[in-house]
C-alpha atoms as a PDB file:
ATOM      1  CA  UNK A   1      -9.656 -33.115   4.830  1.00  0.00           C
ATOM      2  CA  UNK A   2     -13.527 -33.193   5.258  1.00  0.00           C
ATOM      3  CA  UNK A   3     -15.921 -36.095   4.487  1.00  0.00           C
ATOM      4  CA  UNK A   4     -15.978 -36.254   0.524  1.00  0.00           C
ATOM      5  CA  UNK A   5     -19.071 -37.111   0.269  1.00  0.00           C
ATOM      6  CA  UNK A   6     -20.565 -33.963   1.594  1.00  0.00           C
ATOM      7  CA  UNK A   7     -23.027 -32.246   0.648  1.00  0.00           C
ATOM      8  CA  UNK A   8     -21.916 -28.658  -1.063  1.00  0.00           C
ATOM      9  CA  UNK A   9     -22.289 -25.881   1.344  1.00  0.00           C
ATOM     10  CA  UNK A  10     -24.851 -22.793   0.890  1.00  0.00           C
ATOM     11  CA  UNK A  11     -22.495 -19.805   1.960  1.00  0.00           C
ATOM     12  CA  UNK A  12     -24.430 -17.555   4.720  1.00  0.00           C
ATOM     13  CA  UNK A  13     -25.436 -14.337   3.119  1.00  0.00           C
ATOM     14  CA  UNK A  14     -23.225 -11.687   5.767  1.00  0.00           C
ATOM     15  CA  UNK A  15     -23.842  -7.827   5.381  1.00  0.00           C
ATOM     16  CA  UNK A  16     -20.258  -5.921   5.489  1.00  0.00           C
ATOM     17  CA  UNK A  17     -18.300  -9.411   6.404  1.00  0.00           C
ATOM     18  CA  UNK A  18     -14.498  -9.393   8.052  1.00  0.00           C
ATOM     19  CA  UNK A  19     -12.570 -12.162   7.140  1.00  0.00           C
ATOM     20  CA  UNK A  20      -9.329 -13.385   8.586  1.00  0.00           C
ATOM     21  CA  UNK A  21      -6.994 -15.338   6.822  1.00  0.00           C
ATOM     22  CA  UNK A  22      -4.459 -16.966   8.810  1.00  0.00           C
ATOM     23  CA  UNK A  23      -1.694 -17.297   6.461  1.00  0.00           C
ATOM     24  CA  UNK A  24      -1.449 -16.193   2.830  1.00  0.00           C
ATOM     25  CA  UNK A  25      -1.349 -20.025   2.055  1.00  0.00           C
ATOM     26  CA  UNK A  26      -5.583 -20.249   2.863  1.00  0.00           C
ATOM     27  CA  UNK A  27      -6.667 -18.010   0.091  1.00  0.00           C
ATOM     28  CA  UNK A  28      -6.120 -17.722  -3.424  1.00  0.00           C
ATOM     29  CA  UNK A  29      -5.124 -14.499  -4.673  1.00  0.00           C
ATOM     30  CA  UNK A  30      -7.982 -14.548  -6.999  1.00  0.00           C
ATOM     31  CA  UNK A  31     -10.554 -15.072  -3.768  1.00  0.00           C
ATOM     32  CA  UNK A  32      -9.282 -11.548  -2.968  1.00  0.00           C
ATOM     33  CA  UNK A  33     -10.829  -9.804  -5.943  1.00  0.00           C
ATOM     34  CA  UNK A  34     -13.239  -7.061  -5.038  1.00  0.00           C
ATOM     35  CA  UNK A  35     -12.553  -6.927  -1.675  1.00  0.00           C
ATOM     36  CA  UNK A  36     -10.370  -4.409   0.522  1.00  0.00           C
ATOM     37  CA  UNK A  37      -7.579  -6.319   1.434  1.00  0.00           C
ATOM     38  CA  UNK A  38      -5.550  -5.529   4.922  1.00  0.00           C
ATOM     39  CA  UNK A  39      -2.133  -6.961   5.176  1.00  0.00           C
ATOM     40  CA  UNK A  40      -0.259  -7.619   9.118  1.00  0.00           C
ATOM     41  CA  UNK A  41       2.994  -8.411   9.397  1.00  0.00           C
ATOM     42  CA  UNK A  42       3.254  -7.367  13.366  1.00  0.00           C
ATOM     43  CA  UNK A  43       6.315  -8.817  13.668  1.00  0.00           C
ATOM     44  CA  UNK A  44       7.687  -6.295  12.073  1.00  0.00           C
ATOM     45  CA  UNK A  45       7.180  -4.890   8.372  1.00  0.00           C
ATOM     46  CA  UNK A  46       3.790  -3.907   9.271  1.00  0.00           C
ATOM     47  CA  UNK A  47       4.988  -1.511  11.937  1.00  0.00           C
ATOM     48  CA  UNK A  48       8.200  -0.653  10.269  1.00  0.00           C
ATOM     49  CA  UNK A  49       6.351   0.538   6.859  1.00  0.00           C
ATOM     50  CA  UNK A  50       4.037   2.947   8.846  1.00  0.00           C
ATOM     51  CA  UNK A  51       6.817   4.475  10.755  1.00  0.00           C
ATOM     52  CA  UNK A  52       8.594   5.005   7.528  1.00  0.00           C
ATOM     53  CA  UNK A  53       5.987   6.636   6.097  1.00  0.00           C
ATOM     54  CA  UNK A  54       4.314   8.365   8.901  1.00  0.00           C
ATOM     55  CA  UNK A  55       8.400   9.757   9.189  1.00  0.00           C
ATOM     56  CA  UNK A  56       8.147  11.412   5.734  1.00  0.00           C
ATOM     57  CA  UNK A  57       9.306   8.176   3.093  1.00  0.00           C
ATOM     58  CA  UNK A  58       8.041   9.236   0.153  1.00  0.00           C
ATOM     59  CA  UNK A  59       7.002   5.802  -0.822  1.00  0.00           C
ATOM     60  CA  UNK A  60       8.132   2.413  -0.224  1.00  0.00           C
ATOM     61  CA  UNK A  61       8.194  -0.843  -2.810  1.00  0.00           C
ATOM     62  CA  UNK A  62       7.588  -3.940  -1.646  1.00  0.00           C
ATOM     63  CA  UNK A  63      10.520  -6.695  -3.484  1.00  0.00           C
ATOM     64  CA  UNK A  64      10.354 -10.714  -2.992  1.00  0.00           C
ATOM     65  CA  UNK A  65      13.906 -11.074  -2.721  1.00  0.00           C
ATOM     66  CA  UNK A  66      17.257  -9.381  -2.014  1.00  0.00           C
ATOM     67  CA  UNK A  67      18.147  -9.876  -5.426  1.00  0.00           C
ATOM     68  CA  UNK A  68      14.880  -7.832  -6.880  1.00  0.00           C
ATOM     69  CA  UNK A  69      15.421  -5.227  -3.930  1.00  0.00           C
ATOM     70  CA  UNK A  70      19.075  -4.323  -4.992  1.00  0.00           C
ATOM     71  CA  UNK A  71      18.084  -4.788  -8.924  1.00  0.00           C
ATOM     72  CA  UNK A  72      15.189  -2.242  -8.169  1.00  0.00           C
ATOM     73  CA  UNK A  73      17.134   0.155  -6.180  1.00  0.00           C
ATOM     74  CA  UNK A  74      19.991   0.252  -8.786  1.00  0.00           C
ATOM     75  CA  UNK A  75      17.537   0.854 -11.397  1.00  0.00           C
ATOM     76  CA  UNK A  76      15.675   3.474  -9.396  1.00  0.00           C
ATOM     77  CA  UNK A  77      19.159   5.607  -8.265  1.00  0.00           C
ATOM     78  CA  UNK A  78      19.829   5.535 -12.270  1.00  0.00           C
ATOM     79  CA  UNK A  79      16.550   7.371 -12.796  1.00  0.00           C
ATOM     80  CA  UNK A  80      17.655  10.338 -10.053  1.00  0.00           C
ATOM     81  CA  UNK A  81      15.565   9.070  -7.264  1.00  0.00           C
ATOM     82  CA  UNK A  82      17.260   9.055  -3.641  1.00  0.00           C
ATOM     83  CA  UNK A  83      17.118   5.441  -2.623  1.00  0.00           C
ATOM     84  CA  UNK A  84      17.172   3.605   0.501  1.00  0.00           C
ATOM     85  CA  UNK A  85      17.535  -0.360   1.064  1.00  0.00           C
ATOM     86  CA  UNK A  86      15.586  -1.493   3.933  1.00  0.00           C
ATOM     87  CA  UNK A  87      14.527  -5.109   5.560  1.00  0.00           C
ATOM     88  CA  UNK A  88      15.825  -8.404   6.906  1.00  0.00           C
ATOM     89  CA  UNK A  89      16.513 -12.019   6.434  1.00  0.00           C
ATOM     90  CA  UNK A  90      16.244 -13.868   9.250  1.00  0.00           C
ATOM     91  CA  UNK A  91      15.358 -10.706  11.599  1.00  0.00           C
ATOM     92  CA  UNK A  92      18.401  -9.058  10.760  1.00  0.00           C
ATOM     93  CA  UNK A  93      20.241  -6.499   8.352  1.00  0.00           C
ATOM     94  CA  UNK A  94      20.872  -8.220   5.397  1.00  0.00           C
ATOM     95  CA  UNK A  95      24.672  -7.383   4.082  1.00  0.00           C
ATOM     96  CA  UNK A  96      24.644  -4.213   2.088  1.00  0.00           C
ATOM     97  CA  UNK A  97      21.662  -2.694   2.719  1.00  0.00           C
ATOM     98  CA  UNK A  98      20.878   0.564   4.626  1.00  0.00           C
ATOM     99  CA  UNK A  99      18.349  -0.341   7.550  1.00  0.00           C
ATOM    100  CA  UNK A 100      17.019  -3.231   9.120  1.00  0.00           C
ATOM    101  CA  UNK A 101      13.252  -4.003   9.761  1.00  0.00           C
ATOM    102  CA  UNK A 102      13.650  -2.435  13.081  1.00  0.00           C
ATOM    103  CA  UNK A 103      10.730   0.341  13.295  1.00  0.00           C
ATOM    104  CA  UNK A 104      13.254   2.487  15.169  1.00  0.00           C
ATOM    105  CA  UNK A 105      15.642   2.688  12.630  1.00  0.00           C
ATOM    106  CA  UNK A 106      12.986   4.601  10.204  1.00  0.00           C
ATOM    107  CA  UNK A 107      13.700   8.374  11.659  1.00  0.00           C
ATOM    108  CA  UNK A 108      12.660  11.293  10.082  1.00  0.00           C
ATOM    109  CA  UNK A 109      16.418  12.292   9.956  1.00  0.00           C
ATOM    110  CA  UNK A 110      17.044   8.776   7.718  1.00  0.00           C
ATOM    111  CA  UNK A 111      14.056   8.363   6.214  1.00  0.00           C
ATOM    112  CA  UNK A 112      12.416  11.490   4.759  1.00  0.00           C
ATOM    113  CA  UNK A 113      11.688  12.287   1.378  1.00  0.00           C
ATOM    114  CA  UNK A 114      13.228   8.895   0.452  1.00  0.00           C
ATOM    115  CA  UNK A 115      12.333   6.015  -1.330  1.00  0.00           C
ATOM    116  CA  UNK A 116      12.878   2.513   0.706  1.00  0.00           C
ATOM    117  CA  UNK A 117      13.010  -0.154  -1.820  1.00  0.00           C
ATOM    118  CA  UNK A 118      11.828  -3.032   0.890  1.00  0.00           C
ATOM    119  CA  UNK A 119      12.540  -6.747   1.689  1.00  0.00           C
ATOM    120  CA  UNK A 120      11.579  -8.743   4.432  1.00  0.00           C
ATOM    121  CA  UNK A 121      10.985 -12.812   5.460  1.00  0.00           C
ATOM    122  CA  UNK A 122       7.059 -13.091   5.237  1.00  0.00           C
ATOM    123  CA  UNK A 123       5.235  -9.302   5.004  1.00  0.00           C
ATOM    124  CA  UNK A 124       6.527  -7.874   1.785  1.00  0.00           C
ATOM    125  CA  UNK A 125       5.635 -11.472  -0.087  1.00  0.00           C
ATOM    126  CA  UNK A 126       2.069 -11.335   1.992  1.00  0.00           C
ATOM    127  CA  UNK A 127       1.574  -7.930   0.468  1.00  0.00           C
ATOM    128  CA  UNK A 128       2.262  -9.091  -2.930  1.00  0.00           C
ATOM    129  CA  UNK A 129       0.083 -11.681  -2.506  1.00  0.00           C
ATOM    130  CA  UNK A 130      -2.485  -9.186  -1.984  1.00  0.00           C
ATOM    131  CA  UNK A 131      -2.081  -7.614  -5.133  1.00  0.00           C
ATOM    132  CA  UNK A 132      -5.759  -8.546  -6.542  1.00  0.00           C
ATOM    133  CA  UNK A 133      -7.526  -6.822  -3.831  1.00  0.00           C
ATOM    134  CA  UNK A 134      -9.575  -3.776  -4.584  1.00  0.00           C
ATOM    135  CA  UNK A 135      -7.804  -1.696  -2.081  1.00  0.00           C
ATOM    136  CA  UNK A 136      -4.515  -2.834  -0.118  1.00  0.00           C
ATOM    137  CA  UNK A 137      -3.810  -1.803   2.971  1.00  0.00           C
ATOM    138  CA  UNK A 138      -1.409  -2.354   5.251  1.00  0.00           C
ATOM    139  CA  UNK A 139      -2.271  -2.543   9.253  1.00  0.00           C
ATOM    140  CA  UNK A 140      -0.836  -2.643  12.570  1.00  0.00           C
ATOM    141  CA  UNK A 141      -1.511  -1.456  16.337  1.00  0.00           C
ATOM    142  CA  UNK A 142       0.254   1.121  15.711  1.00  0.00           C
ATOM    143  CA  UNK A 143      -2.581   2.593  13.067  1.00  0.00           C
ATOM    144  CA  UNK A 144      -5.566   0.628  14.677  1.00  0.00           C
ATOM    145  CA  UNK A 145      -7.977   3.449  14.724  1.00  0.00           C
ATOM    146  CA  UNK A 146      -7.058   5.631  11.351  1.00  0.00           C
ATOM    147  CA  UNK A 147      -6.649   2.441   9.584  1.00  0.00           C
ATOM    148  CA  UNK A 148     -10.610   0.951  10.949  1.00  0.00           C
ATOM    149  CA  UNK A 149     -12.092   4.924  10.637  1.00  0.00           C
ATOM    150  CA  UNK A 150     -10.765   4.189   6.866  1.00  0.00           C
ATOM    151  CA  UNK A 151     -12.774   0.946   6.248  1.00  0.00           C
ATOM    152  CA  UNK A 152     -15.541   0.614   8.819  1.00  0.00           C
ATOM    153  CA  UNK A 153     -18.058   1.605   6.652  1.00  0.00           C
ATOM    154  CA  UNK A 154     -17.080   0.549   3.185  1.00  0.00           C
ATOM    155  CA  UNK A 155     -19.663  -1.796   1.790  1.00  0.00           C
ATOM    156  CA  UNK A 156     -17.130  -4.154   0.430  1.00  0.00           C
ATOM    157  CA  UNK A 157     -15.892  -7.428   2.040  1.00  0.00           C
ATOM    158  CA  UNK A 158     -12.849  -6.877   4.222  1.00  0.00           C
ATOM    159  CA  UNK A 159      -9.835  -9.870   4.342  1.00  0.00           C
ATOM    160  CA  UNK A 160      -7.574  -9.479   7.048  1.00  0.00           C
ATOM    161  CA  UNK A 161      -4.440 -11.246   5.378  1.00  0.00           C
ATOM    162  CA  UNK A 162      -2.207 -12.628   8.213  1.00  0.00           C
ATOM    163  CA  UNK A 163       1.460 -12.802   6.726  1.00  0.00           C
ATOM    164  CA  UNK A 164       2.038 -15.647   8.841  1.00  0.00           C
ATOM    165  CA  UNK A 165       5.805 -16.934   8.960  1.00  0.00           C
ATOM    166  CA  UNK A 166       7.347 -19.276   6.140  1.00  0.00           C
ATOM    167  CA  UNK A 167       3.887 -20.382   5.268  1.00  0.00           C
ATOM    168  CA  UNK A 168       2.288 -21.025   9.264  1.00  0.00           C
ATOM    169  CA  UNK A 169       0.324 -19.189  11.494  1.00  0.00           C
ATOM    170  CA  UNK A 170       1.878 -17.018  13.480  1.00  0.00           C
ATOM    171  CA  UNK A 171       0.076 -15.787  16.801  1.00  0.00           C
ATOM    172  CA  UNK A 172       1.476 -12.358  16.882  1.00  0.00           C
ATOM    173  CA  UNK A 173      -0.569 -11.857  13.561  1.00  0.00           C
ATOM    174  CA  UNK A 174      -3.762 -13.524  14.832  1.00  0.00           C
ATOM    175  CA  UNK A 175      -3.740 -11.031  17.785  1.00  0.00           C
ATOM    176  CA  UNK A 176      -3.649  -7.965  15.835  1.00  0.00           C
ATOM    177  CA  UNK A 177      -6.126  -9.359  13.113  1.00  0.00           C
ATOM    178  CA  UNK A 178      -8.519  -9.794  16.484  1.00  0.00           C
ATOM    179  CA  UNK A 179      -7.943  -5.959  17.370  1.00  0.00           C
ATOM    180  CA  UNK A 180      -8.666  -5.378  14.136  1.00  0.00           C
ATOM    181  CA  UNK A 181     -11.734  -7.460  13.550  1.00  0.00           C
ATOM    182  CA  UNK A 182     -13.519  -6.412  17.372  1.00  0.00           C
ATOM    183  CA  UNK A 183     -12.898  -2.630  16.000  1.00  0.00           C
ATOM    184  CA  UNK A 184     -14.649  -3.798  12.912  1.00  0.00           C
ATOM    185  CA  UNK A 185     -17.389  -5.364  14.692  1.00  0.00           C
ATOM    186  CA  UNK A 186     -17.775  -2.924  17.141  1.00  0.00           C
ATOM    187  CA  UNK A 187     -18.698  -0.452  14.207  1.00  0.00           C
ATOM    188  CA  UNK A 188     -21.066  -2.466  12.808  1.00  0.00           C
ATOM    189  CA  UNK A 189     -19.557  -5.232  10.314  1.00  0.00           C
ATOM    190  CA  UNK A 190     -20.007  -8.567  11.018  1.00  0.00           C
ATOM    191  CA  UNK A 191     -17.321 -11.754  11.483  1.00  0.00           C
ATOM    192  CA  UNK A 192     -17.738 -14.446   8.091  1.00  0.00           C
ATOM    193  CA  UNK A 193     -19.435 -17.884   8.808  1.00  0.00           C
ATOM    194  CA  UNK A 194     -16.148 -19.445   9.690  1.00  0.00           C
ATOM    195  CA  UNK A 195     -14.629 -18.905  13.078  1.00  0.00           C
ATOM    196  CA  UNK A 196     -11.122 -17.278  12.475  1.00  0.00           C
ATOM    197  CA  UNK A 197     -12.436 -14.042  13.186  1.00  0.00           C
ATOM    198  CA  UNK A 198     -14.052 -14.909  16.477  1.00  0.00           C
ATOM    199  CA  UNK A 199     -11.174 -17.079  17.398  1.00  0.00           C
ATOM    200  CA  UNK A 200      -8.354 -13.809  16.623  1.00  0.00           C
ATOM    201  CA  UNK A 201     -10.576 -11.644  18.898  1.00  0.00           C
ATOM    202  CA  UNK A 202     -10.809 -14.287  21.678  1.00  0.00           C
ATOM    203  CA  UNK A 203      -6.800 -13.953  21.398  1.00  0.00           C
ATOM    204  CA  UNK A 204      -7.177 -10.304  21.638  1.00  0.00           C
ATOM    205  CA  UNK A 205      -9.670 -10.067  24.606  1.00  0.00           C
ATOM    206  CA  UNK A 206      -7.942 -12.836  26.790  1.00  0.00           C
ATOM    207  CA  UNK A 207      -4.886 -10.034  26.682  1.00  0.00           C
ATOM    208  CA  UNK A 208      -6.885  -7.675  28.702  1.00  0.00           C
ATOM    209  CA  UNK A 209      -6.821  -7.557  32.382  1.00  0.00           C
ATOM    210  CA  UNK A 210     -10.777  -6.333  32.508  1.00  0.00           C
ATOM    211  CA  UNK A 211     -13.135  -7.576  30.437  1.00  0.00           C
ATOM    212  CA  UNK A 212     -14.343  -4.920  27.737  1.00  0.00           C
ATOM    213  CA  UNK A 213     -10.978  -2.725  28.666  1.00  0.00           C
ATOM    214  CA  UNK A 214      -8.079  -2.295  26.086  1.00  0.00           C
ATOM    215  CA  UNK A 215      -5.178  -4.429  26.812  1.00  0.00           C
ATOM    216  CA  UNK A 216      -1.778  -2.334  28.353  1.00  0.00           C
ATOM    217  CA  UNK A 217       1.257  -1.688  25.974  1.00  0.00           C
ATOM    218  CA  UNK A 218       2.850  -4.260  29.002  1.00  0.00           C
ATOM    219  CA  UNK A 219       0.140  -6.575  28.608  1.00  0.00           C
ATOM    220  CA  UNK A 220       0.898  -6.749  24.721  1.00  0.00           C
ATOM    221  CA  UNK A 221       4.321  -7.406  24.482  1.00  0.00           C
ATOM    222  CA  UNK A 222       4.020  -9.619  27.144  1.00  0.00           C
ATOM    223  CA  UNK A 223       1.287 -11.949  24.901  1.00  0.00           C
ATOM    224  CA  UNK A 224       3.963 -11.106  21.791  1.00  0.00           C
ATOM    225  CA  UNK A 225       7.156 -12.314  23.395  1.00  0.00           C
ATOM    226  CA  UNK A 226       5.284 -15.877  23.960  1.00  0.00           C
ATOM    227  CA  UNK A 227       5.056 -15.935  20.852  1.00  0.00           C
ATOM    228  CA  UNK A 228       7.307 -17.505  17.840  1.00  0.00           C
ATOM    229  CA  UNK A 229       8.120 -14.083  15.939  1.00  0.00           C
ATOM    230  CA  UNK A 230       8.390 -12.389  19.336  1.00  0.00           C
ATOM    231  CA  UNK A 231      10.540 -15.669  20.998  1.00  0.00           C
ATOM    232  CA  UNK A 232      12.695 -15.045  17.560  1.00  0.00           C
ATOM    233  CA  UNK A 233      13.542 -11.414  18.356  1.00  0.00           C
ATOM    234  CA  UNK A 234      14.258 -12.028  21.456  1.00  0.00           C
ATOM    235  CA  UNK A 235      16.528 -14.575  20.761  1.00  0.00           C
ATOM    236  CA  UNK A 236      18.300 -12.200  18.669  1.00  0.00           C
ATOM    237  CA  UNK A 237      18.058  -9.208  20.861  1.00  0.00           C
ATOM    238  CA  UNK A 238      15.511  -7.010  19.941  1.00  0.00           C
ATOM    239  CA  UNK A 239      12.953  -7.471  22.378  1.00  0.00           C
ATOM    240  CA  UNK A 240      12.775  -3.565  22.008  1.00  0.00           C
ATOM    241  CA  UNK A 241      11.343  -3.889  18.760  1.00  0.00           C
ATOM    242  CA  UNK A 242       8.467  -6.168  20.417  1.00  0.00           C
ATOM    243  CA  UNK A 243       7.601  -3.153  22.404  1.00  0.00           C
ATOM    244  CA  UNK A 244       7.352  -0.803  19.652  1.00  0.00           C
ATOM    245  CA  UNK A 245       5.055  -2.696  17.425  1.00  0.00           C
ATOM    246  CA  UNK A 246       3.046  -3.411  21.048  1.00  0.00           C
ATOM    247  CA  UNK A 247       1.985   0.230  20.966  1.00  0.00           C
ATOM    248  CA  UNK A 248      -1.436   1.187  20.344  1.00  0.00           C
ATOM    249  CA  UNK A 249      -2.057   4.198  17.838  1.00  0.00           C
ATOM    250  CA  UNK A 250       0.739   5.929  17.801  1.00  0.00           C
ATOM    251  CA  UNK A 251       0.264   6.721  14.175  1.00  0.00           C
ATOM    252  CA  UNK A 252      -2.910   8.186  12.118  1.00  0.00           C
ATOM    253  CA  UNK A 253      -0.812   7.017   8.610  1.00  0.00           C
ATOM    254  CA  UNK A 254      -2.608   4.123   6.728  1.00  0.00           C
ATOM    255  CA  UNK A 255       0.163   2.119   4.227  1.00  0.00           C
ATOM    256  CA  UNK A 256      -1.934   2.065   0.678  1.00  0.00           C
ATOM    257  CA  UNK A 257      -0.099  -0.663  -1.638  1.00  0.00           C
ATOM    258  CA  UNK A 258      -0.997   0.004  -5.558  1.00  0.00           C
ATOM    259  CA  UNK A 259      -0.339  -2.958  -7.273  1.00  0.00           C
ATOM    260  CA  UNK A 260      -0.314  -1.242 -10.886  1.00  0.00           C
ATOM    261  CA  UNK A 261       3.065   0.664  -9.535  1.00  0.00           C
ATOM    262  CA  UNK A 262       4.294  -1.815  -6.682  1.00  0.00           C
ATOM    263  CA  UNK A 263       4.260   1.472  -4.661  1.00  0.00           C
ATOM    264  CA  UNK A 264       3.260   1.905  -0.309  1.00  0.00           C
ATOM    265  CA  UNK A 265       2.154   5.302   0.536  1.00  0.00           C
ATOM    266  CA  UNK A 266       0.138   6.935   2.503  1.00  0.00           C
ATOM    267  CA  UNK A 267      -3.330   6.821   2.563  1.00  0.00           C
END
């Protein structure tokens, strides 16, 4: 903790400010309020939710636990609705349900014109923690440029909301949030007084092989297998899915979650 004798801080006064949060544990979801909110999970709900969607899911909810998930999907299948369960507990299928959080497993031949009632270790509770936020959105490498061409230019403050993993910081997240936030910048908005922001696109830059260049789909995966969500999958044998959710823009969908419904869909 800092010196308590400090004086109180005068905030700087930022035009169009990014903020990164590292882990949903460093804001309050009240601090949210007002602001468009952009939730990463890259390791993997993140990347998994936009393939759903951008495979023709009609709309995904967002659940807390397996309990809620199957209690929601019963109740759902009773009103007539064609229901999927999809997610993971520790990175794999959970018992009973219909897909993993593996973004391969979301086909258009599985997925389309479902509903995926969805479940998973840190992004689905990060999302919910999001629920104040103006506008929640939910981002990834794989919708880097449709999901910045979406905000860029909205006067309201932007919070990059890092799902983290049980409460830490996970790297995999920083990285993306540092794609994200050099995007941001790059268009004109500016990084908040602290230095998360700059720090997350220091992580992103040092991934490139050139200075100023784009970092490889190799060179990604590379920097997401050193780190603890990627070391976990491989453990577990999906380094595969590392690769997928390496891949830059490969979708134009944008994940909208509207708190008032618990609903994901596309933007």
């Amino acid at each position: 903790m800092p010196a308590p004798d400090l004086a109180k801080l005068t905030p700087e006064t930022i035009d169009r400010p990014t903020l990164i949060h590292l882990s949903p544990s460093h804001i309050e979801p009240g601090a949210l309020a007002g602001g468009i909110v952009v939730m990463i999970d890259t390791l993997r709900a993140s990347t998994t939710m936009t393939r759903a969607l951008a495979s023709g899911a009609r709309e995904i909810l967002p659940t807390l636990t397996v309990d809620e998930a199957i209690t929601t999907a019963r109740e759902l299948r009773d009103l007539g609705l064609d229901v999927l369960l999809g997610g993971e507990r520790s990175g794999q299928l959970i018992p009973g349900f219909d897909l993993d959080n593996s973004p391969a497993s979301y086909t258009p031949d599985r997925v389309r014109g479902r509903t995926i009632v969805f479940t998973t270790t840190n992004g689905t509770a990060a999302l919910r923690h999001a629920a104040l936020g103006s506008r929640v959105l939910v981002g990834s490498l794989c919708n880097l440029s449709a999901l910045c061409d979406a905000i860029a230019t909205d006067p309201r403050p932007i919070h990059i909301l890092c799902a983290g993993t049980r409460g830490e910081i996970s790297a995999d997240d920083a990285i993306v949030a540092g794609a994200i936030a050099t995007k941001l910048v790059e268009r004109g908005r500016a990084h908040a007084g602290d230095d998360a922001g700059r720090l997350c696109a220091m992580a992103w830059a040092s991934i490139a092989a050139d200075r100023g260049r784009e970092p490889t789909t190799e060179a990604i995966a590379a920097a997401l297998l050193t780190c603890r969500g990627g070391r976990n999958l491989a453990r577990i044998g999906l380094t595969g899915d590392v690769q997928d959710c390496a891949m830059i823009d490969t979708s134009r969908v944008v994940p909208v979650f509207t708190p008032g419904d618990g609903r994901v869909r596309s933007l």
